[in-house]
Protein backbone atom coordinates (compact mmCIF):
# COMPACT_ATOMS: atom_id res chain seq x y z
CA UNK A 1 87.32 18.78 10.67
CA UNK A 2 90.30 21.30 11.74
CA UNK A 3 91.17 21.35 15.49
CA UNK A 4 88.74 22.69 17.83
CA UNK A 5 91.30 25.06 19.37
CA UNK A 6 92.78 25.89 15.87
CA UNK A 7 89.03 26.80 14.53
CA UNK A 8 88.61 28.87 17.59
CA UNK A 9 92.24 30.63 16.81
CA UNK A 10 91.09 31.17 13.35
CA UNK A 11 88.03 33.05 13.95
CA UNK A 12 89.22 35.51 16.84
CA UNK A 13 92.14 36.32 14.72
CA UNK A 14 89.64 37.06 11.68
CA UNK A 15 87.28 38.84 14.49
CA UNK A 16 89.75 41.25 15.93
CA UNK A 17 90.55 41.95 12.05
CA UNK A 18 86.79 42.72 10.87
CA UNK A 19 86.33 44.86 14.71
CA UNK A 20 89.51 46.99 13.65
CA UNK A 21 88.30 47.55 10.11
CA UNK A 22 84.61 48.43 11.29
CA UNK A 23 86.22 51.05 14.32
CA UNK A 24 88.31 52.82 11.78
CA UNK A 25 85.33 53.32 9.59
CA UNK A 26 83.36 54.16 12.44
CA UNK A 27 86.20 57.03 13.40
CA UNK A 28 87.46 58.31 9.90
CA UNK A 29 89.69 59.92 11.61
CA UNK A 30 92.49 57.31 12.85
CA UNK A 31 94.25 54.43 12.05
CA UNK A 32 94.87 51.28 14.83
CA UNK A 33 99.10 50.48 15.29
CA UNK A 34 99.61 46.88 16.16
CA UNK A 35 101.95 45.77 18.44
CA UNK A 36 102.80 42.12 18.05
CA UNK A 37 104.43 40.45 21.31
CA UNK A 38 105.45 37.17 22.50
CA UNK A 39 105.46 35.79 26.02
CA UNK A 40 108.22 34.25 27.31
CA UNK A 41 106.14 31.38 29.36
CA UNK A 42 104.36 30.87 25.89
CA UNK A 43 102.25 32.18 23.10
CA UNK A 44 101.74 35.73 22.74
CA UNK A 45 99.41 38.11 20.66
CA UNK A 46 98.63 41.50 18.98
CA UNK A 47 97.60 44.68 20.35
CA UNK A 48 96.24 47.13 18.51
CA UNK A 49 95.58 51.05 19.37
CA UNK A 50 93.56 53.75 17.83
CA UNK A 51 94.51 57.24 19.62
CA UNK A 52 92.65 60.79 19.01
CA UNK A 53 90.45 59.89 16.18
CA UNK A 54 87.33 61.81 15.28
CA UNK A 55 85.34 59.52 17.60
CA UNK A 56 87.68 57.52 19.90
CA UNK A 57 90.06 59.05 22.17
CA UNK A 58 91.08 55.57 22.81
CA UNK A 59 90.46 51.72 20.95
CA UNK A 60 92.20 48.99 21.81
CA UNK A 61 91.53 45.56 20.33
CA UNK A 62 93.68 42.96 21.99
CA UNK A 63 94.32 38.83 20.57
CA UNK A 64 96.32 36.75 22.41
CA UNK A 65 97.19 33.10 22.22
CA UNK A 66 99.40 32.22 25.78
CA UNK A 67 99.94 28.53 27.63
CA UNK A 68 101.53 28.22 31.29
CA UNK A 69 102.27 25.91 33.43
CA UNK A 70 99.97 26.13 36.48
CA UNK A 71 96.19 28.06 36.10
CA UNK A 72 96.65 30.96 38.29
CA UNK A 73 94.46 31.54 40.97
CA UNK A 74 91.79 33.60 39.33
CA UNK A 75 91.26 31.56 36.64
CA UNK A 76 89.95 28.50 38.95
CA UNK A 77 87.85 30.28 41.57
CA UNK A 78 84.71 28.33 40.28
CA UNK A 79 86.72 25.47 38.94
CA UNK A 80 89.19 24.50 42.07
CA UNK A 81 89.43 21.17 40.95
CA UNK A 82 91.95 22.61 37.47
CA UNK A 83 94.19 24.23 40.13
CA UNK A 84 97.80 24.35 39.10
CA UNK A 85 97.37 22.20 35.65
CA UNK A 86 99.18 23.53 32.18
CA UNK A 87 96.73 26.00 30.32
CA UNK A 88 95.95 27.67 27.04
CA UNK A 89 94.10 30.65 26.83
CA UNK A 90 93.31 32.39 23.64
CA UNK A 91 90.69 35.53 23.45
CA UNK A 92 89.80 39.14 21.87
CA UNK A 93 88.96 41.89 24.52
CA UNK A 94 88.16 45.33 23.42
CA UNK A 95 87.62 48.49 25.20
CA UNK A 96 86.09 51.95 23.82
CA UNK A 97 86.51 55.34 25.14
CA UNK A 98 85.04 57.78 22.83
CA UNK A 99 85.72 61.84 23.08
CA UNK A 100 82.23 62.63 23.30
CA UNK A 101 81.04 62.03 26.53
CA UNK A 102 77.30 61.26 25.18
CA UNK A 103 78.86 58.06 23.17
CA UNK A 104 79.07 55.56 25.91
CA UNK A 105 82.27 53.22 26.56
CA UNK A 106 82.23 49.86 25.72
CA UNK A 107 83.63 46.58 26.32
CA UNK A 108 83.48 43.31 24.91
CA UNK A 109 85.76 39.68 25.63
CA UNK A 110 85.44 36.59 24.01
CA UNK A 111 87.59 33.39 25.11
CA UNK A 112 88.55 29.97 25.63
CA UNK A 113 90.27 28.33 28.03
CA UNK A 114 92.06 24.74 27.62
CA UNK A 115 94.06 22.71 29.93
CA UNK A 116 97.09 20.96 28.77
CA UNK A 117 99.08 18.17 29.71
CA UNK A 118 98.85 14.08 30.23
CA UNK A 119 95.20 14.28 31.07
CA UNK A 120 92.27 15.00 28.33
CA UNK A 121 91.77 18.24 27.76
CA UNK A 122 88.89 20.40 29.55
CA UNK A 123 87.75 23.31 27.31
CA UNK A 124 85.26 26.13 28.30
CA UNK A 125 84.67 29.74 26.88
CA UNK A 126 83.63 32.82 28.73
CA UNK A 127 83.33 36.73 27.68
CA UNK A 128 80.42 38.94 26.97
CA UNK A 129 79.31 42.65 26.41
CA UNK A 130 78.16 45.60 28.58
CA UNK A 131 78.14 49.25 27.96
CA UNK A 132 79.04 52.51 30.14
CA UNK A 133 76.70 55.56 28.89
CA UNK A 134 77.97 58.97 31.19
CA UNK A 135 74.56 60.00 30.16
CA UNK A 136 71.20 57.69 30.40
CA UNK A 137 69.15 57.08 26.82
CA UNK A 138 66.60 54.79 27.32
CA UNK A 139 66.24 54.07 23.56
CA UNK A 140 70.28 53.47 23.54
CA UNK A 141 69.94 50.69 26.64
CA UNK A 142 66.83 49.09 24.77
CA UNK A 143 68.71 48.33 21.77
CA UNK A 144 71.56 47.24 23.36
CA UNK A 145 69.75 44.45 25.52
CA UNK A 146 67.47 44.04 22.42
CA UNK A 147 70.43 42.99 20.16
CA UNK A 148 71.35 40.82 23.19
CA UNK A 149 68.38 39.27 23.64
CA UNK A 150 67.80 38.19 19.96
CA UNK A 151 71.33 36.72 19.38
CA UNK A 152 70.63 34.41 22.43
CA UNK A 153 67.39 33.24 21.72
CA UNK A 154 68.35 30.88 19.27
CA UNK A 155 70.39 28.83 22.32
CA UNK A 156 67.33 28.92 24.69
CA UNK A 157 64.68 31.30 26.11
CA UNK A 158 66.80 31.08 29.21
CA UNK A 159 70.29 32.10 28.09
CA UNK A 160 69.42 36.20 27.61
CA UNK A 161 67.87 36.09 31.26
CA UNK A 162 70.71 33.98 33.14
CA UNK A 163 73.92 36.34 31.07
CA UNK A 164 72.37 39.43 31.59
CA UNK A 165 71.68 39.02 35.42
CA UNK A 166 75.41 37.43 35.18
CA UNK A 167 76.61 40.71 33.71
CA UNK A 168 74.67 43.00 35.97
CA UNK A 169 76.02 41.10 39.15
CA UNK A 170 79.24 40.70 37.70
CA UNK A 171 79.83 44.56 36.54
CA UNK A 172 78.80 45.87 40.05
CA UNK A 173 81.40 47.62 42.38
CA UNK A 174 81.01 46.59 45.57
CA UNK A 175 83.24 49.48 47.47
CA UNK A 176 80.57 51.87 45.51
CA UNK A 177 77.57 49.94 45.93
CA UNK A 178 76.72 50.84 42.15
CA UNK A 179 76.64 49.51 38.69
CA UNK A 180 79.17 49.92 36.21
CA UNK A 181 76.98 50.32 33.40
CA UNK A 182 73.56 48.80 32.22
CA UNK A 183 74.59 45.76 31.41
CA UNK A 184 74.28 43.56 28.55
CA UNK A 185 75.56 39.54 29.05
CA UNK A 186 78.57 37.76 30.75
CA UNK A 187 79.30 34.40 31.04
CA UNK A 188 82.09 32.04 32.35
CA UNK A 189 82.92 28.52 32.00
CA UNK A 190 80.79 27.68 29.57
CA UNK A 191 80.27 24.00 29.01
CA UNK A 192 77.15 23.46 29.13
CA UNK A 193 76.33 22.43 25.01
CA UNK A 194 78.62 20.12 22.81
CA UNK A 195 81.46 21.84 21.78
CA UNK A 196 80.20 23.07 18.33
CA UNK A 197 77.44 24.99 19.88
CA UNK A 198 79.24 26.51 22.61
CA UNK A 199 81.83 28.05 19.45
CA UNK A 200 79.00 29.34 17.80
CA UNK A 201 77.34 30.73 20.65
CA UNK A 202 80.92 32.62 21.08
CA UNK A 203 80.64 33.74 17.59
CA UNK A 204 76.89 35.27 17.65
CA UNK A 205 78.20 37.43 21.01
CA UNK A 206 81.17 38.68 18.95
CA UNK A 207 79.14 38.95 15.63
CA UNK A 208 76.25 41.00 17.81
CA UNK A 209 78.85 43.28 19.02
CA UNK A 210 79.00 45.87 16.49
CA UNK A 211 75.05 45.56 15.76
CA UNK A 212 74.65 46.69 19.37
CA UNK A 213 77.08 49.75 19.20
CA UNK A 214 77.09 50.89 16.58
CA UNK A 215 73.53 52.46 15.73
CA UNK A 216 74.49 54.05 19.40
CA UNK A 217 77.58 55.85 18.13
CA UNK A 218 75.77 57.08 15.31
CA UNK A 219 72.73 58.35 16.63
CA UNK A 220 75.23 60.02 19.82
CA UNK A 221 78.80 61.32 17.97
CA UNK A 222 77.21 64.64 17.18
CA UNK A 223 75.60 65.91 20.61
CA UNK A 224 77.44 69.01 21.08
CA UNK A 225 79.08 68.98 25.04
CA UNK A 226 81.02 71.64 26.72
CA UNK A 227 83.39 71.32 29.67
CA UNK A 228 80.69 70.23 32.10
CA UNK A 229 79.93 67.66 30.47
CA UNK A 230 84.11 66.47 29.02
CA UNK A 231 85.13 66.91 33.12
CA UNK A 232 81.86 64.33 34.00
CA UNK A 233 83.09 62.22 31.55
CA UNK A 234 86.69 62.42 33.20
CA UNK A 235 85.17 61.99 36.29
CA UNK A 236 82.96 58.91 35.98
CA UNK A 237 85.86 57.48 34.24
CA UNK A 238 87.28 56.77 37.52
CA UNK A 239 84.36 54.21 37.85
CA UNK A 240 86.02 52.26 35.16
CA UNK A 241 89.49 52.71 36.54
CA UNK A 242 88.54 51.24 39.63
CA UNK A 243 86.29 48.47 38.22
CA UNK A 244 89.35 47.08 36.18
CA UNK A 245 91.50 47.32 39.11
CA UNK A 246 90.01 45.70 41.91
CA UNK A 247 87.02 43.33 40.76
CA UNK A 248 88.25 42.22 37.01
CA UNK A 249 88.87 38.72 36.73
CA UNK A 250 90.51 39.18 33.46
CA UNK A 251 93.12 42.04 34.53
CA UNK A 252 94.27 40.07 37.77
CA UNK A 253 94.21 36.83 35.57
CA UNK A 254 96.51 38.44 33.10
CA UNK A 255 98.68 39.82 35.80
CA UNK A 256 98.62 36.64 37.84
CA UNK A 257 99.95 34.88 34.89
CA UNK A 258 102.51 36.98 34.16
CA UNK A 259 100.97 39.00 31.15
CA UNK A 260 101.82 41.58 29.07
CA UNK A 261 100.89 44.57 31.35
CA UNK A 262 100.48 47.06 28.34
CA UNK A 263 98.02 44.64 26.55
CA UNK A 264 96.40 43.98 29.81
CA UNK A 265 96.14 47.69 31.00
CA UNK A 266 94.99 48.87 27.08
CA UNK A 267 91.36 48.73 29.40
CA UNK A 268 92.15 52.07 31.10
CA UNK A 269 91.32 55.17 29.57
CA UNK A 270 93.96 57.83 28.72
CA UNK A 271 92.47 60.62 30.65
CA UNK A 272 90.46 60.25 34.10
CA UNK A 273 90.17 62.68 37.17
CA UNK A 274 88.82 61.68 41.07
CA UNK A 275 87.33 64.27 42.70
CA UNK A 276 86.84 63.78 46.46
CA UNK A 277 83.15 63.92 47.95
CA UNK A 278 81.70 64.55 44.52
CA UNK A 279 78.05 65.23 44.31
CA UNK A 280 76.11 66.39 40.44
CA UNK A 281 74.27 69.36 40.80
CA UNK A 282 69.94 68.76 41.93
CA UNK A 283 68.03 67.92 38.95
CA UNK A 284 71.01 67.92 36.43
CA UNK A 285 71.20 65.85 33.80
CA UNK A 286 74.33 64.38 35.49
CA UNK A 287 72.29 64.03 38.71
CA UNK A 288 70.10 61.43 36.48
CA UNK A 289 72.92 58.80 36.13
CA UNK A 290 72.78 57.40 39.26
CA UNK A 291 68.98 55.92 38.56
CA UNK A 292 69.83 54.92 35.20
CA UNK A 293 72.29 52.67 36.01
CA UNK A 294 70.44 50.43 37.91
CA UNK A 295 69.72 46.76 37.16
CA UNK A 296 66.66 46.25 35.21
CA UNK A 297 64.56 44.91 33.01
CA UNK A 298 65.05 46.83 29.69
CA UNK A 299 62.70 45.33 27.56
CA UNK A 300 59.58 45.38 29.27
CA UNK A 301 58.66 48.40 28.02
């Protein structure tokens, strides 16, 4: 059998290749550039970009293979005890901002961590999914926590439960007192199955990726919108801006570390607007957002 960290390698690298190849087809209008970049600690990674397609305003679909020397602080905030050992971290994130502002944004990450050095190594894996509609369809957020649900349920009757309250609780901003999105799963530091299982757990989140977007996208690219509904867009953008900026553990990781700051800012979307004291219009279909994204159960129904 290869190397547990080399089969990992293997398969993001052929992930971020079948995501890119499924987004352009998706667009049909645009084409992903790669940047390739090394780091001068260690490792390094490609970044690819897809910019004013027929769908997308913006793509990015990010691999990276780095090591250090010490685990920066964000990286051990639940795991104290791997404080300032070498590390190797190797992951896909990918974050979608589609023009049309009734084709939600999305964001997915898939990882593994291992330490390095003169003691054995300690290897866990972390990443998820969640979405972030501008406007609420409750057949869109069923789908999406359907596909969710059924690519767990082979690990346990437990696992779609535990990730998805992880996710909501995770994708909250605090300074708001609001949810990002409606959810979908998270987790961190996994370890809890043999190492196999874990790696194929990692696989069914990336593999269920597209299965959850996609029929979205397709049944959304079309609504017609206006300028009301391109400056809401803009505006609740600002959500995501200041998400990625103050809670992500993945943004301060990579800066903590000493990333690549174009790879690790790819998450921000190329237009936004704040608008002080903002409040939708009564009864408007903007209005509506703020109950939709609220933590809940989306399959009861």
């Amino acid at each position: 059998m290869a190397d547990t960290g080399e089969a990992v390698d293997d398969w993001l690298r052929g992930f971020q290749d079948r995501v890119c190849n499924a987004l352009e087809q998706a667009d049909g209008g645009a084409r992903f550039r790669e940047d390739a970049w090394t780091r001068a600690e260690g490792g390094g990674g490609r970044t690819r970009i897809l910019r004013d397609g027929a769908l997308f305003e913006q793509a990015g679909v990010g691999y990276s293979r780095v090591t250090g020397t010490r685990l920066p602080p964000s990286a051990t905030a639940h795991r104290p005890e791997l404080a300032g050992r070498p590390w190797l971290a190797m992951g896909v994130s990918l974050v979608l901002h589609p023009l049309n502002p009734h084709v939600p944004t999305t964001h997915l990450n898939v990882r593994m961590f291992t330490t390095t050095g003169d003691e054995a190594p300690i290897r866990w894996f972390g990443g998820g999914f969640d979405l972030t509609p501008y406007y609420g369809h409750e057949e869109d957020a069923r789908h999406w926590h359907r596909v969710a649900h059924d690519l767990c349920a082979p690990f346990g009757a437990e696992v779609y439960p535990e990730f998805k309250r992880h996710c909501d609780e995770y994708f909250f901003l605090k300074h708001r007192g609001e949810c990002r999105g409606i959810g979908g799963l998270f987790f961190d530091d996994l370890q809890r199955w043999p190492f196999e299982q874990c790696f194929a757990f990692l696989r069914a989140v990336g593999d269920g990726f597209l299965e959850a977007y996609l029929p979205i996208v397709a049944r959304r690219r079309d609504t017609p919108y206006g300028e009301r509904e391109r400056e809401f867009q803009l505006y609740r953008r600002g959500r995501y801006v200041e998400f990625n900026l103050v809670h992500d553990r993945g943004t301060l990781f990579g800066l903590q570390s000493g990333g690549r700051t174009e790879s690790i800012l790819m998450s921000l979307p190329p237009r936004v607007r704040w608008e002080y004291g903002y409040v939708p219009e009564p009864g408007s279909a903007e209005s509506a957002l703020a109950a939709f994204l609220v933590a809940r159960d989306w399959l009861a129904s």
